[in-house]
N, C-alpha and C. Protein backbone atom coordinates (compact mmCIF):
# COMPACT_ATOMS: atom_id res chain seq x y z
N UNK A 1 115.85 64.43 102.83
CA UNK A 1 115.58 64.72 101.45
C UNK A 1 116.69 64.19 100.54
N UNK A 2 117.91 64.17 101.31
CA UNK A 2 119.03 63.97 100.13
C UNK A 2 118.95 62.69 99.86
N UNK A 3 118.57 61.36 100.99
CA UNK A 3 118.89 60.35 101.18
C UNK A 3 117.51 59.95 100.50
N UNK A 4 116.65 60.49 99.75
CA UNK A 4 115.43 60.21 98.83
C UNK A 4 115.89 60.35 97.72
N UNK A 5 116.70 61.43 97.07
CA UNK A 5 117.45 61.85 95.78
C UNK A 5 118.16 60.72 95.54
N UNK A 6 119.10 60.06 96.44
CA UNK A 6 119.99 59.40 96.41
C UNK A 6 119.18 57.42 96.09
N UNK A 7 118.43 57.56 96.79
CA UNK A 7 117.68 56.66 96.84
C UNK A 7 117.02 56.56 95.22
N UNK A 8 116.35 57.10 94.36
CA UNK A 8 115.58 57.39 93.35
C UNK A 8 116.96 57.12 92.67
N UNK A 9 118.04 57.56 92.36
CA UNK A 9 119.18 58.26 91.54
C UNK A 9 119.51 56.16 91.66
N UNK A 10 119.74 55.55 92.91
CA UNK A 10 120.13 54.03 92.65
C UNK A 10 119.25 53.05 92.09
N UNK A 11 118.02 53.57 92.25
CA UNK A 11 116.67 52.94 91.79
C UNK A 11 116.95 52.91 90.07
N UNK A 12 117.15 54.65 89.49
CA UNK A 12 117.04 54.43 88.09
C UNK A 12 118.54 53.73 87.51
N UNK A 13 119.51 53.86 88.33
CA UNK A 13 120.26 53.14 88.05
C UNK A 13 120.43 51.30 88.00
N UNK A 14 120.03 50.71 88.95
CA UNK A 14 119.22 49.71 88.96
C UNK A 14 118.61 48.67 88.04
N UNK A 15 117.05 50.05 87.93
CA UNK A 15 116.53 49.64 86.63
C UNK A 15 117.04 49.61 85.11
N UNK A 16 117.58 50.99 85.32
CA UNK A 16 118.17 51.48 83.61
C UNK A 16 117.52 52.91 83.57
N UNK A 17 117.74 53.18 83.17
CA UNK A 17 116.88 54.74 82.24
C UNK A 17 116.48 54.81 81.55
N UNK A 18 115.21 54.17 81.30
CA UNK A 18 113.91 53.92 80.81
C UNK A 18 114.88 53.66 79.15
N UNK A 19 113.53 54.66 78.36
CA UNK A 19 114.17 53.92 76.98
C UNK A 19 115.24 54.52 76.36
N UNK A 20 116.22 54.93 77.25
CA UNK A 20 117.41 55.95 76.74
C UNK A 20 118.89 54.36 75.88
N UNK A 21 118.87 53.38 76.40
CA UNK A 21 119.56 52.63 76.18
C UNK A 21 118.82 51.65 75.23
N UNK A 22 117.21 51.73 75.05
CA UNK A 22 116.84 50.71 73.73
C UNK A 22 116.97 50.95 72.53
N UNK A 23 117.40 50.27 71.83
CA UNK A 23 116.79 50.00 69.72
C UNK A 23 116.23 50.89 69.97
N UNK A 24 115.62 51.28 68.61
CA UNK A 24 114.24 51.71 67.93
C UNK A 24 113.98 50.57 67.32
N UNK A 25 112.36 50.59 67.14
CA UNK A 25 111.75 49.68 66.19
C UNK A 25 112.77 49.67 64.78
N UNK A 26 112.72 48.65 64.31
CA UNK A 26 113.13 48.37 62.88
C UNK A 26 112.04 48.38 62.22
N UNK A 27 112.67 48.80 60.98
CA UNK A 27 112.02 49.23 59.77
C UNK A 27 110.94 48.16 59.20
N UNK A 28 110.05 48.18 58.54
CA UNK A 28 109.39 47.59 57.59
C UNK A 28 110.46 46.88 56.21
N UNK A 29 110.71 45.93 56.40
CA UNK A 29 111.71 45.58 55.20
C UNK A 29 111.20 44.83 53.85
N UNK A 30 111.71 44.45 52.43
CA UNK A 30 110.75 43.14 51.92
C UNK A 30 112.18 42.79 51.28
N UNK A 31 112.15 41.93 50.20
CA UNK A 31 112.80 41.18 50.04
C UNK A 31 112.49 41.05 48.46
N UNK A 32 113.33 40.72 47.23
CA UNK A 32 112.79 40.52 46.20
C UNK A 32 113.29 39.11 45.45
N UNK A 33 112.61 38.32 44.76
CA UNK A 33 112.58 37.45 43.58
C UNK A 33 112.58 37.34 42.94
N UNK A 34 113.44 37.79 41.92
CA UNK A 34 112.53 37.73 40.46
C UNK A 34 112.29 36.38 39.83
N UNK A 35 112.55 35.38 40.20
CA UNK A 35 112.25 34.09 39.41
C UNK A 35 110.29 33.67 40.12
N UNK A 36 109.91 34.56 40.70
CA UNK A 36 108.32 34.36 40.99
C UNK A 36 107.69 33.27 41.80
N UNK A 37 106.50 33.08 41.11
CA UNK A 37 106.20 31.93 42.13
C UNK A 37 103.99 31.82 41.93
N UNK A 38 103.54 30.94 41.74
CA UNK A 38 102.46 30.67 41.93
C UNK A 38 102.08 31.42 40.06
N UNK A 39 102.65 31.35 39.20
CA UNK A 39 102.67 31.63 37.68
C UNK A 39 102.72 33.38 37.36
N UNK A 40 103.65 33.67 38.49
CA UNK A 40 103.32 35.24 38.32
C UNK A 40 104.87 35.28 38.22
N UNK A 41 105.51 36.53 37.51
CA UNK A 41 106.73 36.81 37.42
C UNK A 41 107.84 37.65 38.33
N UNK A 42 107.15 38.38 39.44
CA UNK A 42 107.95 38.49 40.59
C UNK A 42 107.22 38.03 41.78
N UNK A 43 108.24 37.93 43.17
CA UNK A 43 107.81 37.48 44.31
C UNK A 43 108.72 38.40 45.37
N UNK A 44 107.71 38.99 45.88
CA UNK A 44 108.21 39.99 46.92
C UNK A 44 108.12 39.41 48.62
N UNK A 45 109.03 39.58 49.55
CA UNK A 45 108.58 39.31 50.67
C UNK A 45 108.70 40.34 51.12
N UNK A 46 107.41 40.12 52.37
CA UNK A 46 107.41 41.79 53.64
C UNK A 46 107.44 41.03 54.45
N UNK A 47 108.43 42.23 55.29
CA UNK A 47 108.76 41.87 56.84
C UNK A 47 108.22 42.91 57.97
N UNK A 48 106.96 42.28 57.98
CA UNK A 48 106.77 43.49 59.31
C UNK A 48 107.05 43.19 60.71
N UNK A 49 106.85 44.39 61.14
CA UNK A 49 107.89 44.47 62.98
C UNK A 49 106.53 43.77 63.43
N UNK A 50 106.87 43.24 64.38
CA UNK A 50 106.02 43.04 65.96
C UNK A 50 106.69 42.95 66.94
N UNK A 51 105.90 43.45 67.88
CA UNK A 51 106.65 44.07 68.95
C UNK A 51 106.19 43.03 70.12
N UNK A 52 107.38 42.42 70.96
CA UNK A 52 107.10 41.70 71.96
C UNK A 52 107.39 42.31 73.35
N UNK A 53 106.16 42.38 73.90
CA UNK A 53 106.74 43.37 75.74
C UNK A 53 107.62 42.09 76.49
N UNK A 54 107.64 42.84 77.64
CA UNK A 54 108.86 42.21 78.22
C UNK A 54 110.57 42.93 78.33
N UNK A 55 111.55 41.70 78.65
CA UNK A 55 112.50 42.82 78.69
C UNK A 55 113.59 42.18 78.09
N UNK A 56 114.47 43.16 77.54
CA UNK A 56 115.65 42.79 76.24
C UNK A 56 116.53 41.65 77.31
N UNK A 57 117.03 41.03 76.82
CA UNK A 57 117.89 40.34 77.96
C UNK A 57 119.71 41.15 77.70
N UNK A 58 119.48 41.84 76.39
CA UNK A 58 121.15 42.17 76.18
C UNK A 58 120.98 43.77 77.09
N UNK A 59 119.82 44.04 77.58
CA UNK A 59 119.55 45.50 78.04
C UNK A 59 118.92 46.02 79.09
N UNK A 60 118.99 46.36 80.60
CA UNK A 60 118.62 46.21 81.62
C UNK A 60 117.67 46.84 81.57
N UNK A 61 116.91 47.83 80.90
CA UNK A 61 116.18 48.77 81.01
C UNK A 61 114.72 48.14 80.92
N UNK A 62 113.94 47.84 81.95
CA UNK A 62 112.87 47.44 81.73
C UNK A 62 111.52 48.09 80.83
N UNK A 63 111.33 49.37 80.18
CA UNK A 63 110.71 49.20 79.00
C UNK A 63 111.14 49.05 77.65
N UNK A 64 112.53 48.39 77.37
CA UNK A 64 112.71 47.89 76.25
C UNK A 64 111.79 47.02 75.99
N UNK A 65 111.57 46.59 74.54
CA UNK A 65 111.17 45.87 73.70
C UNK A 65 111.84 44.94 72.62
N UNK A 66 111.38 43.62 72.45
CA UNK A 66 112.05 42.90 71.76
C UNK A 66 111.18 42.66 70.56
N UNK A 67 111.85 42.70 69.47
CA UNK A 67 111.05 42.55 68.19
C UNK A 67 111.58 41.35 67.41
N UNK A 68 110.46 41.22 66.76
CA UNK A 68 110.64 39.99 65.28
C UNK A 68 109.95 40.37 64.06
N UNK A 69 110.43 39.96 63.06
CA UNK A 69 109.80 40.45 61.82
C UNK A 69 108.80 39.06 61.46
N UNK A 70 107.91 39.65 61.08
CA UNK A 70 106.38 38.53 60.50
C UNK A 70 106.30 38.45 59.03
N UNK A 71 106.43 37.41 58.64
CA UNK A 71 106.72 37.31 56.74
C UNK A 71 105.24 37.13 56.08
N UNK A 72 105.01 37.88 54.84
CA UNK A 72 103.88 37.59 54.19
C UNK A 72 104.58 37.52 53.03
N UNK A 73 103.84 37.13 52.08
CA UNK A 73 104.53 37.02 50.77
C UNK A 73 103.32 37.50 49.09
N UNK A 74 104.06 38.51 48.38
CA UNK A 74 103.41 38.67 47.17
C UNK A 74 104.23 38.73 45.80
N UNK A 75 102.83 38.14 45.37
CA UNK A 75 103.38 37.86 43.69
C UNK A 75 102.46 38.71 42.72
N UNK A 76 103.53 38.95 41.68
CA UNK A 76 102.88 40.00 41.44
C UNK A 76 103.24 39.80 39.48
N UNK A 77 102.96 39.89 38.43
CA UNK A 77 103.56 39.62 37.12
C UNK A 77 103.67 41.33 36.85
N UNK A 78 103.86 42.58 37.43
CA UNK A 78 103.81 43.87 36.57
C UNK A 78 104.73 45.02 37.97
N UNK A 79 105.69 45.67 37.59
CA UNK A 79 105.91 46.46 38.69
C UNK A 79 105.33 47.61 38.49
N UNK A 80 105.30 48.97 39.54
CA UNK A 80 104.38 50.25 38.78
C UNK A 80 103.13 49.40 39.53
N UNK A 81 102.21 50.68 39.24
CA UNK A 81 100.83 50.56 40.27
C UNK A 81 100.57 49.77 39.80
N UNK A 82 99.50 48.47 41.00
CA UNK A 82 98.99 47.77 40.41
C UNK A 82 97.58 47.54 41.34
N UNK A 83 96.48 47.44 40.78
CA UNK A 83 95.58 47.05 41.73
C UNK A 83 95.67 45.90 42.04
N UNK A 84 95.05 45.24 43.57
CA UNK A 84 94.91 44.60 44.33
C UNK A 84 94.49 42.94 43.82
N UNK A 85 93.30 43.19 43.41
CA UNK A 85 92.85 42.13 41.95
C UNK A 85 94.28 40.91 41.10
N UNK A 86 94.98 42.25 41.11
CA UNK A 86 96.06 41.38 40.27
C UNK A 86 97.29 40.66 41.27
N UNK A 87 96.70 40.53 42.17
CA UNK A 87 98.29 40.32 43.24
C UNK A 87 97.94 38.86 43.70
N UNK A 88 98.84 38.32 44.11
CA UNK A 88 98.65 37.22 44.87
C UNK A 88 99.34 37.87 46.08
N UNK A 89 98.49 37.45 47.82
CA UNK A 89 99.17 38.01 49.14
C UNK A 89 98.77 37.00 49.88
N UNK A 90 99.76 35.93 50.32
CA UNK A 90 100.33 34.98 50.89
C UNK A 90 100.61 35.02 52.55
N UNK A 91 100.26 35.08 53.41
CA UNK A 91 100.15 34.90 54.51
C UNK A 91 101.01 33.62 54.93
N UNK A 92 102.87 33.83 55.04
CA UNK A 92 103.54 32.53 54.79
C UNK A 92 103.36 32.01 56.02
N UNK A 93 103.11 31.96 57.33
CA UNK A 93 103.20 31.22 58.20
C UNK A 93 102.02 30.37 58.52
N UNK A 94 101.13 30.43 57.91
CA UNK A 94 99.83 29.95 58.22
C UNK A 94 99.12 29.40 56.14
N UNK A 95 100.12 30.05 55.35
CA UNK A 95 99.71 29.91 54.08
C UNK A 95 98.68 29.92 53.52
N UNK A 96 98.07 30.86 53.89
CA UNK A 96 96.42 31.39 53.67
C UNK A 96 96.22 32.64 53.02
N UNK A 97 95.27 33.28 52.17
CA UNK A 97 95.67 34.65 51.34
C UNK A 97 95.46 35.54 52.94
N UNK A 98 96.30 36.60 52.37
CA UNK A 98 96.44 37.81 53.64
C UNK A 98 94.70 38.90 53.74
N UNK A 99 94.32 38.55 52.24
CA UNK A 99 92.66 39.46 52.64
C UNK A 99 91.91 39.11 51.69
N UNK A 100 90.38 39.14 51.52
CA UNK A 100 89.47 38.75 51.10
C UNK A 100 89.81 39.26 49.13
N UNK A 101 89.19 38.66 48.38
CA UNK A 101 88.85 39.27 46.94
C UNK A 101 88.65 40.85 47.02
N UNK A 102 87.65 40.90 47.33
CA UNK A 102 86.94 42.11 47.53
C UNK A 102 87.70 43.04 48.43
N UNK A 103 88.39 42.95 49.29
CA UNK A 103 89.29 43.76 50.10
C UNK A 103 90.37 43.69 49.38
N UNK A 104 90.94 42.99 48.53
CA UNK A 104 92.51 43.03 47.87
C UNK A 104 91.94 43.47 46.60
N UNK A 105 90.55 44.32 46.15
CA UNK A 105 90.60 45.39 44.91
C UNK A 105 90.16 46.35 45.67
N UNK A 106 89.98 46.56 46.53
CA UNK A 106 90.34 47.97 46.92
C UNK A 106 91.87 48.28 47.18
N UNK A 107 92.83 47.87 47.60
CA UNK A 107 94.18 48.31 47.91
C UNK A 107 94.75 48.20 46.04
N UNK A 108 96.03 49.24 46.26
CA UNK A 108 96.71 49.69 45.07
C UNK A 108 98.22 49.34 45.61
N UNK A 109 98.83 48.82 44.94
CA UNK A 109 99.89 48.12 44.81
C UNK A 109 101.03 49.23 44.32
N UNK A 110 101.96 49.45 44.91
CA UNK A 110 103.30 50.51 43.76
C UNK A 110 104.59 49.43 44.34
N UNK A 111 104.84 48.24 43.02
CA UNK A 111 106.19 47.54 43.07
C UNK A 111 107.21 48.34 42.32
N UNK A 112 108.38 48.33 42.73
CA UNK A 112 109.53 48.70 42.24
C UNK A 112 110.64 47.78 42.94
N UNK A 113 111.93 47.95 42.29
CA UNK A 113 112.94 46.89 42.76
C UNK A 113 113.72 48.07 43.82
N UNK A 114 113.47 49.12 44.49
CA UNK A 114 113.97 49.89 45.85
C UNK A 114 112.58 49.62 47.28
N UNK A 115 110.99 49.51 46.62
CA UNK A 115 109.97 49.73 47.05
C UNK A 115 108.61 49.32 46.67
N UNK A 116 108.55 48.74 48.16
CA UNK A 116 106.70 48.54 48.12
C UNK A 116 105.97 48.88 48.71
N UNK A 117 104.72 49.75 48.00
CA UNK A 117 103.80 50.57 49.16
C UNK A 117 102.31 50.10 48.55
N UNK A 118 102.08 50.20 49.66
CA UNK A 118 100.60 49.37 49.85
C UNK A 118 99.53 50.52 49.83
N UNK A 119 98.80 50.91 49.82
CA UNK A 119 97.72 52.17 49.84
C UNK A 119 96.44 51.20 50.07
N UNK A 120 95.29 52.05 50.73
CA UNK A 120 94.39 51.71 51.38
C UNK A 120 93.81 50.52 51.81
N UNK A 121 95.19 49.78 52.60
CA UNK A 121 95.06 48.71 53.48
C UNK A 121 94.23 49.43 54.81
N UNK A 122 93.02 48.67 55.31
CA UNK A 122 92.65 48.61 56.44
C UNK A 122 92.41 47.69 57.07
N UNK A 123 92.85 47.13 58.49
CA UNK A 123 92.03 45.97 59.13
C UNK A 123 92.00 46.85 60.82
N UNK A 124 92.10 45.74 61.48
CA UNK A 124 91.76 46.56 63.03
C UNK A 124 92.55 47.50 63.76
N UNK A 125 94.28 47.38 62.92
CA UNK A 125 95.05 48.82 63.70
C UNK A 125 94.53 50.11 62.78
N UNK A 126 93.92 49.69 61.85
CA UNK A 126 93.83 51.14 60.91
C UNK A 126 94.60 51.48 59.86
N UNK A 127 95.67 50.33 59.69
CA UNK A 127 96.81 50.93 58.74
C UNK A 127 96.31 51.30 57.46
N UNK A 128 96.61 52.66 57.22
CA UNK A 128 96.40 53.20 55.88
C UNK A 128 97.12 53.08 54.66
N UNK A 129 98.48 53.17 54.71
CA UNK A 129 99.71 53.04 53.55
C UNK A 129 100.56 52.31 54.54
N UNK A 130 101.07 51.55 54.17
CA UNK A 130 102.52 51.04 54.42
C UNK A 130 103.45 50.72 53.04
N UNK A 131 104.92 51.70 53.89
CA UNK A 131 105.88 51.57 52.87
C UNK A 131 106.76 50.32 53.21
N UNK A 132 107.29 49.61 52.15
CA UNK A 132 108.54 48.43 52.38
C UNK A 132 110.16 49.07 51.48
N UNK A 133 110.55 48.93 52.49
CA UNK A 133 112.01 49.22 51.34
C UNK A 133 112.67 47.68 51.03
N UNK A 134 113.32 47.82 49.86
CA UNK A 134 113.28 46.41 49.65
C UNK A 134 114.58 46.31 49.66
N UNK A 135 114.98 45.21 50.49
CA UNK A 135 116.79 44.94 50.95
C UNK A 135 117.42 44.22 49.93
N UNK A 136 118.57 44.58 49.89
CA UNK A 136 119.84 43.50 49.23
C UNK A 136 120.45 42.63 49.94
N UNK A 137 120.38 42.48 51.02
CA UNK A 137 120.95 42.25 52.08
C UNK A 137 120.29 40.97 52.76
N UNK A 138 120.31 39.65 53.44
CA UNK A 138 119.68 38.80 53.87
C UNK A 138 119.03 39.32 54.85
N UNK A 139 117.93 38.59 55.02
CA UNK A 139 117.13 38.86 56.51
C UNK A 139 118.34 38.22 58.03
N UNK A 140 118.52 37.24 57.55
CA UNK A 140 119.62 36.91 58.77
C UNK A 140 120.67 38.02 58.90
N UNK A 141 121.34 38.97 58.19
CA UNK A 141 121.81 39.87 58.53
C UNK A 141 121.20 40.92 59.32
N UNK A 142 120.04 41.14 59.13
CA UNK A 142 119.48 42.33 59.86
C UNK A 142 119.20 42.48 61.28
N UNK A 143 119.68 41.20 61.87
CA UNK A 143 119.82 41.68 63.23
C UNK A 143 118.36 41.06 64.11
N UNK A 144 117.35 40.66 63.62
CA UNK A 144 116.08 40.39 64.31
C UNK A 144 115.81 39.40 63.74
N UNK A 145 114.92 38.55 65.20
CA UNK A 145 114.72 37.21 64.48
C UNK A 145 113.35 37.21 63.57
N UNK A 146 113.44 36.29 62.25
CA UNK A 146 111.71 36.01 61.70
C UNK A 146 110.98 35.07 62.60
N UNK A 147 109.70 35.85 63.22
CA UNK A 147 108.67 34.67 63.68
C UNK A 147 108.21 33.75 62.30
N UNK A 148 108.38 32.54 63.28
CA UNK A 148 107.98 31.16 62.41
C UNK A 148 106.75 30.73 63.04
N UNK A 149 105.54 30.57 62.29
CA UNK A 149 104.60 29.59 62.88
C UNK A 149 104.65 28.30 63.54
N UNK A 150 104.41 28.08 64.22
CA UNK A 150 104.22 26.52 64.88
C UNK A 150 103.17 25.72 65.02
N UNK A 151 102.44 24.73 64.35
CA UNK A 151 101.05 24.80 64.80
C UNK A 151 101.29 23.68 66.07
């Protein structure tokens, strides 16, 4: 029995201890402009997480996760709620709008220069609100790489 304890006890050592030694996901971040872009007077970027399986290479623990942030981009001429209608949403890696006419007046817009929250976004995860806090700080500082498209 002991030499099973002992056995299990080198195993998790080994592996790691599960997710006691990973990150947490990083935050939802955006980014601000005020000189704009596409004839609108601000330009916001969002950085959302995606999560890549596999295993950290700085971290032995095989269910770590490695992440990258995914850039979209909006322009916007008004901060304060704004409906959907009035936004431009930029899909930068592929440069295509991020959702249909008709799906970007249903969502409500709240820009501010700390925050951006999105309200009744839906596509196939379900997301309902997403908040962005908006950095001072470069994205190259934050520690995670931006996925870049490649075609």
């Amino acid at each position: 029995m002991k030499k099973i304890i002992i056995l299990m006890l080198v195993s998790f050592l080994f592996v790691g201890c599960g997710p006691l030694g990973c990150d947490g996901e990083p935050p939802t971040r955006a980014t601000l402009d005020e000189n704009g872009g596409y004839g609108m007077r601000y330009h916001f970027t969002l950085y959302e997480v995606l999560a890549n399986g596999g295993v950290n290479p700085h971290n032995l623990s095989v269910s770590c996760k490695e992440y990258e942030y995914y850039k979209s981009e909006i322009y916007t001429d008004d901060l304060g709620a704004v409906n959907g209608s009035q936004v431009i949403w930029k899909n930068r890696f592929q440069g295509r709008d991020m959702q249909t006419s008709e799906q970007m007046a249903k969502l409500t817009f709240t820009f501010s220069d700390t925050q951006v929250q999105i309200d009744g976004f839906e596509n196939e995860y379900s997301f309902e609100n997403i908040d962005y806090k908006v950095e001072t700080s470069s994205p190259e500082s934050w520690g995670i790489p931006i996925f870049v498209w490649r075609d």
